[in-house]
C-alpha atoms as a PDB file:
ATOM      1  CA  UNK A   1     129.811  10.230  95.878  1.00  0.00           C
ATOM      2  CA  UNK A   2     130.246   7.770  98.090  1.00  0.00           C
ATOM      3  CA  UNK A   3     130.745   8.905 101.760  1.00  0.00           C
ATOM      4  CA  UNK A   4     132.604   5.412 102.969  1.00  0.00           C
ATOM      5  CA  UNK A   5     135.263   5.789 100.157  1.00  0.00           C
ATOM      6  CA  UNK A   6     135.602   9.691 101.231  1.00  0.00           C
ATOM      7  CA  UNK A   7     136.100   9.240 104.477  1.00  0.00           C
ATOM      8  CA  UNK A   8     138.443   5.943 104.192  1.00  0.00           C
ATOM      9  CA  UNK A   9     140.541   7.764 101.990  1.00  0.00           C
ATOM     10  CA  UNK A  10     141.211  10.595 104.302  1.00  0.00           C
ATOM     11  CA  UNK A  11     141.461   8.508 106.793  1.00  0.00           C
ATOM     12  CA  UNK A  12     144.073   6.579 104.892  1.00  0.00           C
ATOM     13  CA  UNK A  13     146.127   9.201 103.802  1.00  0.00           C
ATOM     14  CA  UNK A  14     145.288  12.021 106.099  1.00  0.00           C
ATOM     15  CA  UNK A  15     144.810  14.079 102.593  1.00  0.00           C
ATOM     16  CA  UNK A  16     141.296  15.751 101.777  1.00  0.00           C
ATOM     17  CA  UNK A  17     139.426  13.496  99.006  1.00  0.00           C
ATOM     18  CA  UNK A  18     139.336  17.310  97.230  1.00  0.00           C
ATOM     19  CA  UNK A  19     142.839  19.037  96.732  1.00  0.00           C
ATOM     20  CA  UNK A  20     143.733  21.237  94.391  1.00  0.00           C
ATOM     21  CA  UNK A  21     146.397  21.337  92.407  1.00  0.00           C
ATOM     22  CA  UNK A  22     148.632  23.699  90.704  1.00  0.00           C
ATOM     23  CA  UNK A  23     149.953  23.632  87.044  1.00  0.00           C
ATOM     24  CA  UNK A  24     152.989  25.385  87.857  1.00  0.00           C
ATOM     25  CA  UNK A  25     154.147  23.061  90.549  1.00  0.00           C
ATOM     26  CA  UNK A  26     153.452  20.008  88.164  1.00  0.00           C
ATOM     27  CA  UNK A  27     154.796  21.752  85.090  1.00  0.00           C
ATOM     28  CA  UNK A  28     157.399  24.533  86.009  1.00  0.00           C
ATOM     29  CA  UNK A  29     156.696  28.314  85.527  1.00  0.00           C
ATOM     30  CA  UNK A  30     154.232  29.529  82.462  1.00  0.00           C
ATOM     31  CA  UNK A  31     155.929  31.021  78.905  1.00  0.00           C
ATOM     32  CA  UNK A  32     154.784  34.338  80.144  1.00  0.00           C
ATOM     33  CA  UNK A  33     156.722  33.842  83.263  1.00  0.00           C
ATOM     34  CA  UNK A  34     160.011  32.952  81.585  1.00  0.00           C
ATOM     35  CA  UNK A  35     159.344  35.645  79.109  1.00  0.00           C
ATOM     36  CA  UNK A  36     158.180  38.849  80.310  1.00  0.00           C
ATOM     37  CA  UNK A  37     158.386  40.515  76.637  1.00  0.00           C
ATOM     38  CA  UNK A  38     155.785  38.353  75.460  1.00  0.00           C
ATOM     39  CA  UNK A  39     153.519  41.142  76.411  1.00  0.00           C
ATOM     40  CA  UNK A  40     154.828  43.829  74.312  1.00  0.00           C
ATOM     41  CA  UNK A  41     153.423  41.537  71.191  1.00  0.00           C
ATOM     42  CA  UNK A  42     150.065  41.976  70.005  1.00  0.00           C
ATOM     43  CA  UNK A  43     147.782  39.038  69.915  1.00  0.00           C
ATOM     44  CA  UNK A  44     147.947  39.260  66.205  1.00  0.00           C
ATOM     45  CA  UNK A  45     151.406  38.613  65.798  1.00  0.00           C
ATOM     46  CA  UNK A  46     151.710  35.878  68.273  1.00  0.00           C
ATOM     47  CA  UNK A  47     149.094  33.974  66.258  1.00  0.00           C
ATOM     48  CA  UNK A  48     150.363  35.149  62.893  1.00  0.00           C
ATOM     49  CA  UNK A  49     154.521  34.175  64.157  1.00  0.00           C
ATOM     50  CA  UNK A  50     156.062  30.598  65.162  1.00  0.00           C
ATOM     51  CA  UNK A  51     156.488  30.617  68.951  1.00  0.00           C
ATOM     52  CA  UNK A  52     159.729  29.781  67.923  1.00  0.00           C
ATOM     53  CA  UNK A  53     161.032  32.536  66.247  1.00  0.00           C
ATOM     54  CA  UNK A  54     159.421  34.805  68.670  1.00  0.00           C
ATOM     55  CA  UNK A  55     161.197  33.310  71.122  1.00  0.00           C
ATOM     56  CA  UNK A  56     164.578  33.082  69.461  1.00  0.00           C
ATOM     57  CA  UNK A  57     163.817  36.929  68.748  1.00  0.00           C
ATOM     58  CA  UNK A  58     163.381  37.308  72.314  1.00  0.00           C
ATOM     59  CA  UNK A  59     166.704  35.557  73.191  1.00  0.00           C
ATOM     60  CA  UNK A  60     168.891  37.715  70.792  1.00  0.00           C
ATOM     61  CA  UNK A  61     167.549  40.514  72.638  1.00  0.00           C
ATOM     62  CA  UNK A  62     168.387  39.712  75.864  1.00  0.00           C
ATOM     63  CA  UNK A  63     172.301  38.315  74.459  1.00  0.00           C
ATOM     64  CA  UNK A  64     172.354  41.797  73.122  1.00  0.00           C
ATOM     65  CA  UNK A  65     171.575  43.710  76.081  1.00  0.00           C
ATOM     66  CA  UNK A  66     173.889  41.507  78.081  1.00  0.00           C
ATOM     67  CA  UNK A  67     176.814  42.262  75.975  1.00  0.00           C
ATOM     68  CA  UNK A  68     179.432  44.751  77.326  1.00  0.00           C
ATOM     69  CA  UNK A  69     179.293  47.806  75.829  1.00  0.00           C
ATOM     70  CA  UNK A  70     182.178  49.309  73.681  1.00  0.00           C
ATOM     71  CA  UNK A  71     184.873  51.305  75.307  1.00  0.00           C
ATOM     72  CA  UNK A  72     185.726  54.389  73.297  1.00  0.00           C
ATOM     73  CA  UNK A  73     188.777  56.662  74.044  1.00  0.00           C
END
Protein backbone atom coordinates (compact mmCIF):
# COMPACT_ATOMS: atom_id res chain seq x y z
CA UNK A 1 0.00 0.00 0.00
CA UNK A 2 0.94 3.14 -0.61
CA UNK A 3 2.17 5.14 2.47
CA UNK A 4 1.48 8.86 0.79
CA UNK A 5 -2.23 7.92 0.10
CA UNK A 6 -2.39 6.45 3.89
CA UNK A 7 -1.21 9.12 5.47
CA UNK A 8 -3.06 11.93 3.21
CA UNK A 9 -6.13 10.29 3.89
CA UNK A 10 -5.87 10.44 7.59
CA UNK A 11 -4.68 13.46 7.39
CA UNK A 12 -7.68 14.50 5.37
CA UNK A 13 -10.25 13.10 7.30
CA UNK A 14 -8.69 12.58 10.65
CA UNK A 15 -10.17 8.79 10.20
CA UNK A 16 -7.68 5.70 10.28
CA UNK A 17 -7.17 4.37 6.51
CA UNK A 18 -8.33 0.86 8.52
CA UNK A 19 -11.79 1.04 10.39
CA UNK A 20 -13.91 -1.45 11.02
CA UNK A 21 -17.20 -1.67 10.58
CA UNK A 22 -20.20 -3.24 12.00
CA UNK A 23 -23.11 -5.06 10.17
CA UNK A 24 -25.53 -4.23 12.70
CA UNK A 25 -25.01 -0.53 12.63
CA UNK A 26 -25.26 -0.60 8.71
CA UNK A 27 -28.08 -3.11 8.66
CA UNK A 28 -30.18 -3.02 11.97
CA UNK A 29 -30.17 -5.91 14.55
CA UNK A 30 -29.63 -9.77 13.23
CA UNK A 31 -32.98 -12.30 12.79
CA UNK A 32 -31.71 -13.96 15.87
CA UNK A 33 -31.84 -10.72 17.67
CA UNK A 34 -35.42 -9.87 16.75
CA UNK A 35 -36.31 -13.43 17.35
CA UNK A 36 -35.03 -15.06 20.31
CA UNK A 37 -37.15 -18.42 19.61
CA UNK A 38 -35.24 -19.06 16.64
CA UNK A 39 -33.09 -21.09 18.89
CA UNK A 40 -35.51 -23.53 20.14
CA UNK A 41 -35.57 -24.86 16.24
CA UNK A 42 -33.27 -27.40 15.17
CA UNK A 43 -31.04 -26.70 12.27
CA UNK A 44 -33.00 -29.24 10.39
CA UNK A 45 -36.14 -27.61 10.42
CA UNK A 46 -34.93 -24.18 9.71
CA UNK A 47 -33.45 -25.54 6.48
CA UNK A 48 -36.29 -27.94 5.80
CA UNK A 49 -39.20 -24.68 6.66
CA UNK A 50 -39.70 -21.18 4.73
CA UNK A 51 -38.24 -18.47 6.98
CA UNK A 52 -41.47 -17.23 6.46
CA UNK A 53 -43.69 -19.43 8.00
CA UNK A 54 -41.34 -19.88 10.81
CA UNK A 55 -41.55 -16.56 11.40
CA UNK A 56 -45.27 -16.04 11.04
CA UNK A 57 -45.34 -19.16 13.52
CA UNK A 58 -43.27 -17.19 15.74
CA UNK A 59 -45.56 -14.09 15.58
CA UNK A 60 -48.84 -16.03 16.43
CA UNK A 61 -47.05 -17.06 19.40
CA UNK A 62 -46.14 -14.05 20.77
CA UNK A 63 -50.09 -12.43 19.74
CA UNK A 64 -51.12 -15.39 21.77
CA UNK A 65 -49.20 -14.90 24.78
CA UNK A 66 -50.03 -11.22 24.68
CA UNK A 67 -53.67 -11.79 24.74
CA UNK A 68 -55.54 -11.23 28.07
CA UNK A 69 -56.44 -14.12 29.62
CA UNK A 70 -60.14 -15.18 30.25
CA UNK A 71 -61.89 -14.10 33.36
CA UNK A 72 -63.91 -16.92 34.86
CA UNK A 73 -66.43 -16.44 37.77
Amino acid sequence: MNQLIVRAYERLTGTPWTTTRSAVAEFGPTIATRYPELAGYSDAELYARPTAEILAEIRAQRAAANRPKELTR
